[in-house]
N, C-alpha and C. Protein backbone atom coordinates (compact mmCIF):
# COMPACT_ATOMS: atom_id res chain seq x y z
N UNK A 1 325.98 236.29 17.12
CA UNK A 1 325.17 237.41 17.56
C UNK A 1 326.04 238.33 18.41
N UNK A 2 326.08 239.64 18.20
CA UNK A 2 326.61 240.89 18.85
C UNK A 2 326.00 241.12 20.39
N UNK A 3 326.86 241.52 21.14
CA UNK A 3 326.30 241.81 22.47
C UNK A 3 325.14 243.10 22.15
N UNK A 4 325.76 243.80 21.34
CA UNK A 4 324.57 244.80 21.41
C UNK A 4 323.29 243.97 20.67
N UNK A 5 322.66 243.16 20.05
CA UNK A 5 321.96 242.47 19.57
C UNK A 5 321.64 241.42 20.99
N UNK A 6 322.06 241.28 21.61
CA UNK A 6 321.57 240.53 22.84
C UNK A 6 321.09 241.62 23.67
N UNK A 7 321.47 242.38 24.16
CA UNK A 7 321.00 243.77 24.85
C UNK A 7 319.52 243.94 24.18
N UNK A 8 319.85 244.53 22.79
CA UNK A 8 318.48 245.03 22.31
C UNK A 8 317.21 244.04 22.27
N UNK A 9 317.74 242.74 22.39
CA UNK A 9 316.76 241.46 22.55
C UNK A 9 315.95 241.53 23.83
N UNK A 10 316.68 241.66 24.80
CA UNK A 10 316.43 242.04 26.43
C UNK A 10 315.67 243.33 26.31
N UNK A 11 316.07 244.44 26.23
CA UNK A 11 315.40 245.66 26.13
C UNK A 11 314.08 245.65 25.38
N UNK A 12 313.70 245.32 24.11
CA UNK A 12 312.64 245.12 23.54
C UNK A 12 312.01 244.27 24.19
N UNK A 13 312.04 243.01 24.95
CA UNK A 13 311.09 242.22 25.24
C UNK A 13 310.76 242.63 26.40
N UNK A 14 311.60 243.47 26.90
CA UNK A 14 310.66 243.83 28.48
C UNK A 14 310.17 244.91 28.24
N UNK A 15 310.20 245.64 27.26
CA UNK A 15 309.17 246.42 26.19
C UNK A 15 307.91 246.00 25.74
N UNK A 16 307.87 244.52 25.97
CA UNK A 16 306.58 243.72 25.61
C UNK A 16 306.28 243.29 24.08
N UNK A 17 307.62 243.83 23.00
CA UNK A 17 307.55 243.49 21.62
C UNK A 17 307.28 241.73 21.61
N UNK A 18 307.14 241.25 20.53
CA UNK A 18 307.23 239.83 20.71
C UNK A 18 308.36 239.11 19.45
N UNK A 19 308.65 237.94 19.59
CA UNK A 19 309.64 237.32 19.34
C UNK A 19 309.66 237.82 17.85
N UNK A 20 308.86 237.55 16.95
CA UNK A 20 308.42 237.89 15.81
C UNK A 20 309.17 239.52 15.54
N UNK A 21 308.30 240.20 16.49
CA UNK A 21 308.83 241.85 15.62
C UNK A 21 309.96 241.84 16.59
N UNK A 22 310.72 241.33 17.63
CA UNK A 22 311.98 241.51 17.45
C UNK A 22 313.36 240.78 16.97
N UNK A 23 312.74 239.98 15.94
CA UNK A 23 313.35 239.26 14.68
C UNK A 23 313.89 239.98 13.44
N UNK A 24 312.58 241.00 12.95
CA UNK A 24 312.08 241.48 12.31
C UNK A 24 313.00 242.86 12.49
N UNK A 25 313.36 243.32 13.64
CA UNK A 25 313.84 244.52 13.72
C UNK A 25 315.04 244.65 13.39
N UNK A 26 315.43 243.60 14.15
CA UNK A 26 316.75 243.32 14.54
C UNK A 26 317.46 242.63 13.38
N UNK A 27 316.48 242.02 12.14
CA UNK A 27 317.00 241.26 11.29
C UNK A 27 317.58 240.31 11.57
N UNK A 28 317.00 239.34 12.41
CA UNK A 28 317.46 237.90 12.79
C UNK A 28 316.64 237.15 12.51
N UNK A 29 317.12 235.60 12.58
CA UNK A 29 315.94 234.41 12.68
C UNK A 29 314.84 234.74 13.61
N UNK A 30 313.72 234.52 14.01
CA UNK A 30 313.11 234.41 15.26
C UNK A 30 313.43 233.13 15.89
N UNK A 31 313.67 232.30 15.68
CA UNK A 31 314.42 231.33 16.55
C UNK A 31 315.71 231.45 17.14
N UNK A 32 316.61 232.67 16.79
CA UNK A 32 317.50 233.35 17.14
C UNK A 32 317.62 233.74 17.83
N UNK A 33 315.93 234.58 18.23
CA UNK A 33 315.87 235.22 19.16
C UNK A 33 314.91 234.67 20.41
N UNK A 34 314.84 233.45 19.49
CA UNK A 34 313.64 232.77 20.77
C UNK A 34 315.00 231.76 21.85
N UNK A 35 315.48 231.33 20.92
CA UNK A 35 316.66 230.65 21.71
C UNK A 35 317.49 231.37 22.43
N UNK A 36 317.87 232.59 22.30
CA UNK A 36 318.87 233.45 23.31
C UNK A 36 317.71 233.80 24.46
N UNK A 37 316.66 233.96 23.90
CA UNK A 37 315.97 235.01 25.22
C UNK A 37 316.06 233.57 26.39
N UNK A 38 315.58 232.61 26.00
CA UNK A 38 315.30 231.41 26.58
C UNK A 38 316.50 230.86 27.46
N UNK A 39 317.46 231.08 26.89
CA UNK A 39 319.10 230.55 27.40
C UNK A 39 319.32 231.59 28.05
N UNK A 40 319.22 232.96 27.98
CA UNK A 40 319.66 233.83 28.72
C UNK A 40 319.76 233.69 30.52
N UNK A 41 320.37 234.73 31.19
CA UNK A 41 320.26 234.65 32.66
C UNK A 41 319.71 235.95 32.72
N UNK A 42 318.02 236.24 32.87
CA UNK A 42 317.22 237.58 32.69
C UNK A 42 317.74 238.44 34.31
N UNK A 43 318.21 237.62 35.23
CA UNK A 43 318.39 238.26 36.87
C UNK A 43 319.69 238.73 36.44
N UNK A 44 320.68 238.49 35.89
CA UNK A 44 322.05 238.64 36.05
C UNK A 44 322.00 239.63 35.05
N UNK A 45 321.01 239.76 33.83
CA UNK A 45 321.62 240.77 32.13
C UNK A 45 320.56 241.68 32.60
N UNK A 46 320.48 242.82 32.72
CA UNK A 46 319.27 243.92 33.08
C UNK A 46 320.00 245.13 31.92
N UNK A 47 318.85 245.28 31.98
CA UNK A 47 319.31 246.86 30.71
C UNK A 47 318.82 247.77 31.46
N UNK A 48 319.85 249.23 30.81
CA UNK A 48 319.72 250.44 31.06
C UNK A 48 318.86 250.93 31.35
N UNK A 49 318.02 251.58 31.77
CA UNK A 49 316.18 251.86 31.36
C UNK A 49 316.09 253.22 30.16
N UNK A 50 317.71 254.02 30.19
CA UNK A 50 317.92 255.03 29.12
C UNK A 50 318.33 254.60 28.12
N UNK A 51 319.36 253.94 27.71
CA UNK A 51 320.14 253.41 26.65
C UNK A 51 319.57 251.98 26.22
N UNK A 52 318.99 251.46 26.97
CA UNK A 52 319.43 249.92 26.97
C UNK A 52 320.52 248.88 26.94
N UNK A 53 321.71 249.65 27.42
CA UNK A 53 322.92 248.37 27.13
C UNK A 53 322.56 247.74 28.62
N UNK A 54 323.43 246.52 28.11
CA UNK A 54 323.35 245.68 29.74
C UNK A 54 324.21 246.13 30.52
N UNK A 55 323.44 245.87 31.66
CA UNK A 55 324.26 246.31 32.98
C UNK A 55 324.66 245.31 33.52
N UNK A 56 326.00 244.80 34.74
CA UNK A 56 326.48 243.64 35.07
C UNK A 56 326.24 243.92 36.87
N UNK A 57 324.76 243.44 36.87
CA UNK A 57 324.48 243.42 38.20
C UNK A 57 325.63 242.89 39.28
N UNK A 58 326.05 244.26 40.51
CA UNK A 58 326.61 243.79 41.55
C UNK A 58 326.22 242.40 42.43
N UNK A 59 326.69 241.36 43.24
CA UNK A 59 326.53 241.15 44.26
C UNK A 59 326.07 242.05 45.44
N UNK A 60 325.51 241.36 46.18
CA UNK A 60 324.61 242.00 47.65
C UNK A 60 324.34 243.56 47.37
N UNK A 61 324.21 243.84 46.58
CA UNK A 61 323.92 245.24 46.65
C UNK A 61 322.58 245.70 45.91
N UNK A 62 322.09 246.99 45.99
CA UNK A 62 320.68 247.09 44.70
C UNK A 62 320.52 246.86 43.93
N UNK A 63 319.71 246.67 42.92
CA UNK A 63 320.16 246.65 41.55
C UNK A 63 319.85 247.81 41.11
N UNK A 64 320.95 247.78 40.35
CA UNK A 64 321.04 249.01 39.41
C UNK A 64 320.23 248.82 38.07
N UNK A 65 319.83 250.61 37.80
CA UNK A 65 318.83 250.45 36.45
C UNK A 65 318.97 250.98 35.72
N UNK A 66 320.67 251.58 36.12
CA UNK A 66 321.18 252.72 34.80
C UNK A 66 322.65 252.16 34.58
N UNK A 67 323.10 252.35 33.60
CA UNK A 67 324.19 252.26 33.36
C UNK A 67 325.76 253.14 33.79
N UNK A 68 324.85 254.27 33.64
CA UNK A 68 326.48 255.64 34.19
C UNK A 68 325.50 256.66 34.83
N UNK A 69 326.02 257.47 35.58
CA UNK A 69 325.09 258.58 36.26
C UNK A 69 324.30 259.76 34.82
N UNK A 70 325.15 259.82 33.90
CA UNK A 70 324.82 260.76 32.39
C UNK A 70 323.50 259.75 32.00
N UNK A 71 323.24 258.83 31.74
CA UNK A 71 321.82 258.12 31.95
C UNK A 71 320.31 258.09 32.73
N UNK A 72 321.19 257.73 33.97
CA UNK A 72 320.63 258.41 35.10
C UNK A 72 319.69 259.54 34.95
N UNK A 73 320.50 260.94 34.80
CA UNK A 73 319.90 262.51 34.85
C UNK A 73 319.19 262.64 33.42
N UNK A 74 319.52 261.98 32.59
CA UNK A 74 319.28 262.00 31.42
C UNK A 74 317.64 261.46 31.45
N UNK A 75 317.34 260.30 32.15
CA UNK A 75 316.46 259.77 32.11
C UNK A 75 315.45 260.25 33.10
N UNK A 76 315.81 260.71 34.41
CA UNK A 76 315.31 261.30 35.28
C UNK A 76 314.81 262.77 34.62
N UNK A 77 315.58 263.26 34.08
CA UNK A 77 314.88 265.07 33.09
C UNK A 77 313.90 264.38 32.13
N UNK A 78 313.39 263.46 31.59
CA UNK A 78 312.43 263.22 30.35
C UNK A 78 311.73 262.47 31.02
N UNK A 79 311.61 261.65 32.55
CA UNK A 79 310.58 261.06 32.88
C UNK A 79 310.31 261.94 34.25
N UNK A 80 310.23 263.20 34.58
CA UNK A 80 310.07 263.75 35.67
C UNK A 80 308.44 263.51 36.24
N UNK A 81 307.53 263.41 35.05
CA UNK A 81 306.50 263.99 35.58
C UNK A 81 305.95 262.57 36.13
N UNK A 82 306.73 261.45 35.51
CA UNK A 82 306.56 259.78 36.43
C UNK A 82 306.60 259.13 37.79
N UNK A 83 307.64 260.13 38.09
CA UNK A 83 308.18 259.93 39.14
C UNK A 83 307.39 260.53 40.69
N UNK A 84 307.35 260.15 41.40
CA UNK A 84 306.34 259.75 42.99
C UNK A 84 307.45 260.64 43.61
N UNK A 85 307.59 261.65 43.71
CA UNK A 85 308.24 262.92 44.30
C UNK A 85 307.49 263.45 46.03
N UNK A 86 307.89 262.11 47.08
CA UNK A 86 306.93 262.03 48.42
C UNK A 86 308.11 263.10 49.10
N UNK A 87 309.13 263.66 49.29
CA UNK A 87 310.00 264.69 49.73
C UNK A 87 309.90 266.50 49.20
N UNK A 88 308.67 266.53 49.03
CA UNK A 88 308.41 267.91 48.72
C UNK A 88 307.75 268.48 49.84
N UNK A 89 308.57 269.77 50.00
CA UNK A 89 308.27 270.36 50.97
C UNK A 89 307.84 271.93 50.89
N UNK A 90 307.25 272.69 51.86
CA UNK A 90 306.51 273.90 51.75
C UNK A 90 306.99 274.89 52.23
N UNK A 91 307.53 276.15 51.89
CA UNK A 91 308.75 277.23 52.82
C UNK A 91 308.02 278.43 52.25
N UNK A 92 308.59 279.34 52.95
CA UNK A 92 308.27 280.71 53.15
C UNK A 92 309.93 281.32 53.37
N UNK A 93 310.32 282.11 52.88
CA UNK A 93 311.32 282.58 52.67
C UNK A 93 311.60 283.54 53.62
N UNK A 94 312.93 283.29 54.50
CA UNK A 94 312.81 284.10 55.79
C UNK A 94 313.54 285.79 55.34
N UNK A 95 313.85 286.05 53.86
CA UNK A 95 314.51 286.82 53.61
C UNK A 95 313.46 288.23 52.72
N UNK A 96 312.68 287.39 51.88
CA UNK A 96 311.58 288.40 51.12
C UNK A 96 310.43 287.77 51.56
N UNK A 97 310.09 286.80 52.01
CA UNK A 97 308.94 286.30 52.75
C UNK A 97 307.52 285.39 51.50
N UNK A 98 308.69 285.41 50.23
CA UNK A 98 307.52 284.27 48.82
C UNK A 98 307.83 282.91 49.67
N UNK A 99 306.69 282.40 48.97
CA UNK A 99 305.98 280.57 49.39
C UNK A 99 307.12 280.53 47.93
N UNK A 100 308.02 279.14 48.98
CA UNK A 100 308.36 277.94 47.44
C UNK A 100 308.38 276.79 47.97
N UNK A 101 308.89 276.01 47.48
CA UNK A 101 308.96 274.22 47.48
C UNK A 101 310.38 273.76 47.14
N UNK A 102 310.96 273.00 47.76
CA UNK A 102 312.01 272.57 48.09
C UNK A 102 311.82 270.90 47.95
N UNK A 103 312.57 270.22 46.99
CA UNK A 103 312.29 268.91 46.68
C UNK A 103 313.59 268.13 47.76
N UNK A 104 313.37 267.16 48.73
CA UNK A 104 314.49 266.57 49.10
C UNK A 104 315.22 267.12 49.89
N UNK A 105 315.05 268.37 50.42
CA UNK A 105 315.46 269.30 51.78
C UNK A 105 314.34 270.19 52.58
N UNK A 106 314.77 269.22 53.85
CA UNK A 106 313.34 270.02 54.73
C UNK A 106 313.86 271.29 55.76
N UNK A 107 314.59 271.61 55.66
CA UNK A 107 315.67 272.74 56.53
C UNK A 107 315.83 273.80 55.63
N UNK A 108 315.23 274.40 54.53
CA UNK A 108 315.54 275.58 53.68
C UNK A 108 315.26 276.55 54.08
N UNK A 109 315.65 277.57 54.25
CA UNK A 109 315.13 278.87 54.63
C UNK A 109 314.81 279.92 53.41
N UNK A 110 315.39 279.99 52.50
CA UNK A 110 316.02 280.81 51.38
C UNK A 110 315.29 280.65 50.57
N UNK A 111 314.23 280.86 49.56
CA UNK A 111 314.24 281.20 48.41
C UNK A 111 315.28 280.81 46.98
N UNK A 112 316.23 281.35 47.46
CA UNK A 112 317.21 281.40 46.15
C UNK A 112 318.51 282.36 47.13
N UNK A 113 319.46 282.21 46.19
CA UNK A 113 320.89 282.64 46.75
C UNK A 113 321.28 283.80 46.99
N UNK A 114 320.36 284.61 45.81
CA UNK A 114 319.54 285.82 46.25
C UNK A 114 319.58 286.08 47.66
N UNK A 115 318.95 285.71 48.07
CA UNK A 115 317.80 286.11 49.68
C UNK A 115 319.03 285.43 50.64
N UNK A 116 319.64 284.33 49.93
CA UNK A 116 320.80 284.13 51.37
C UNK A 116 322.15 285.14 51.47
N UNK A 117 321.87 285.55 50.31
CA UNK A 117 323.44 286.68 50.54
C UNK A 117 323.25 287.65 51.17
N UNK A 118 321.50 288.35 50.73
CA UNK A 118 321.17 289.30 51.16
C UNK A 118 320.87 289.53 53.02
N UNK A 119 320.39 288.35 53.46
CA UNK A 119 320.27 287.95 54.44
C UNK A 119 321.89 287.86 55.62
N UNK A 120 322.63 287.34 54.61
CA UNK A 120 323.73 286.56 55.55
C UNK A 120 324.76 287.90 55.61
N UNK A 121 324.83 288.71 54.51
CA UNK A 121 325.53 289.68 54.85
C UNK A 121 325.36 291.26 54.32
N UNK A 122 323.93 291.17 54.05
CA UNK A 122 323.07 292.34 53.86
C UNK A 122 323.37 293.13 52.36
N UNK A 123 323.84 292.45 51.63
CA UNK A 123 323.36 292.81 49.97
C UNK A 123 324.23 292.05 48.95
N UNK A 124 324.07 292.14 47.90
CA UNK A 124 324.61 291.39 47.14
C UNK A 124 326.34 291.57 47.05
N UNK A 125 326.46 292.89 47.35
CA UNK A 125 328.20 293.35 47.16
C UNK A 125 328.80 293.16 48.32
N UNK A 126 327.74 292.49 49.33
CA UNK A 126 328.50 292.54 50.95
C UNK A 126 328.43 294.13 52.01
N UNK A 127 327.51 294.65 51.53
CA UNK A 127 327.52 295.81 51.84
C UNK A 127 327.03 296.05 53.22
């Protein structure tokens, strides 16, 4: 059996498929796949949550749930609207004076880069 065939074994079952249709997919025995999942080390082999390849969990540190940061953003842009976004914040723009929202910075003054140029050195050409 191929590492990527062990990966996709892991990935599908914490998908909730069952031994059967991921036999079936994968074109293996189901005892193939009942015996690896079973032998496996499920704490130590974690998959991607974008790709699914396995990841080789650090010592003492978080666990990780992506594989490369291109995963990461990748996965974060197609699951945005999932995500529990508690760092949003409410501004008024000290330069044209519009309401926006600022995700993850509570110190914004600005609008857009716009309003800080215009602000910081009174027009776009520096004028």
């Amino acid at each position: 059996m191929t590492d990527e065939q062990k990966a996709n074994i892991i990935a599908l079952r914490a998908k909730g498929l069952t031994y059967a249709d991921i036999a079936e997919k994968l074109q293996v025995s189901i005892n193939t796949v009942k015996s690896f999942y079973r032998r496996c080390d499920k704490k130590t082999l974690v998959c991607c949550k974008c790709c699914g390849k396995p990841i080789n969990q650090p010592t003492r540190t978080r666990e990780k749930k992506f594989c490369s940061d291109k995963c990461r953003m990748k996965w974060w842009k197609l699951h945005s609207d999932e995500i529990d976004k508690k760092a949003i914040y409410d501004f008024k723009c000290e330069s044209c004076g519009k309401e926006f929202q600022a995700y993850g910075n509570n110190h914004r003054k600005y609008c857009s880069r716009e309003c800080y140029i215009k602000m910081r050195f009174g027009g776009a050409n520096g004028e």
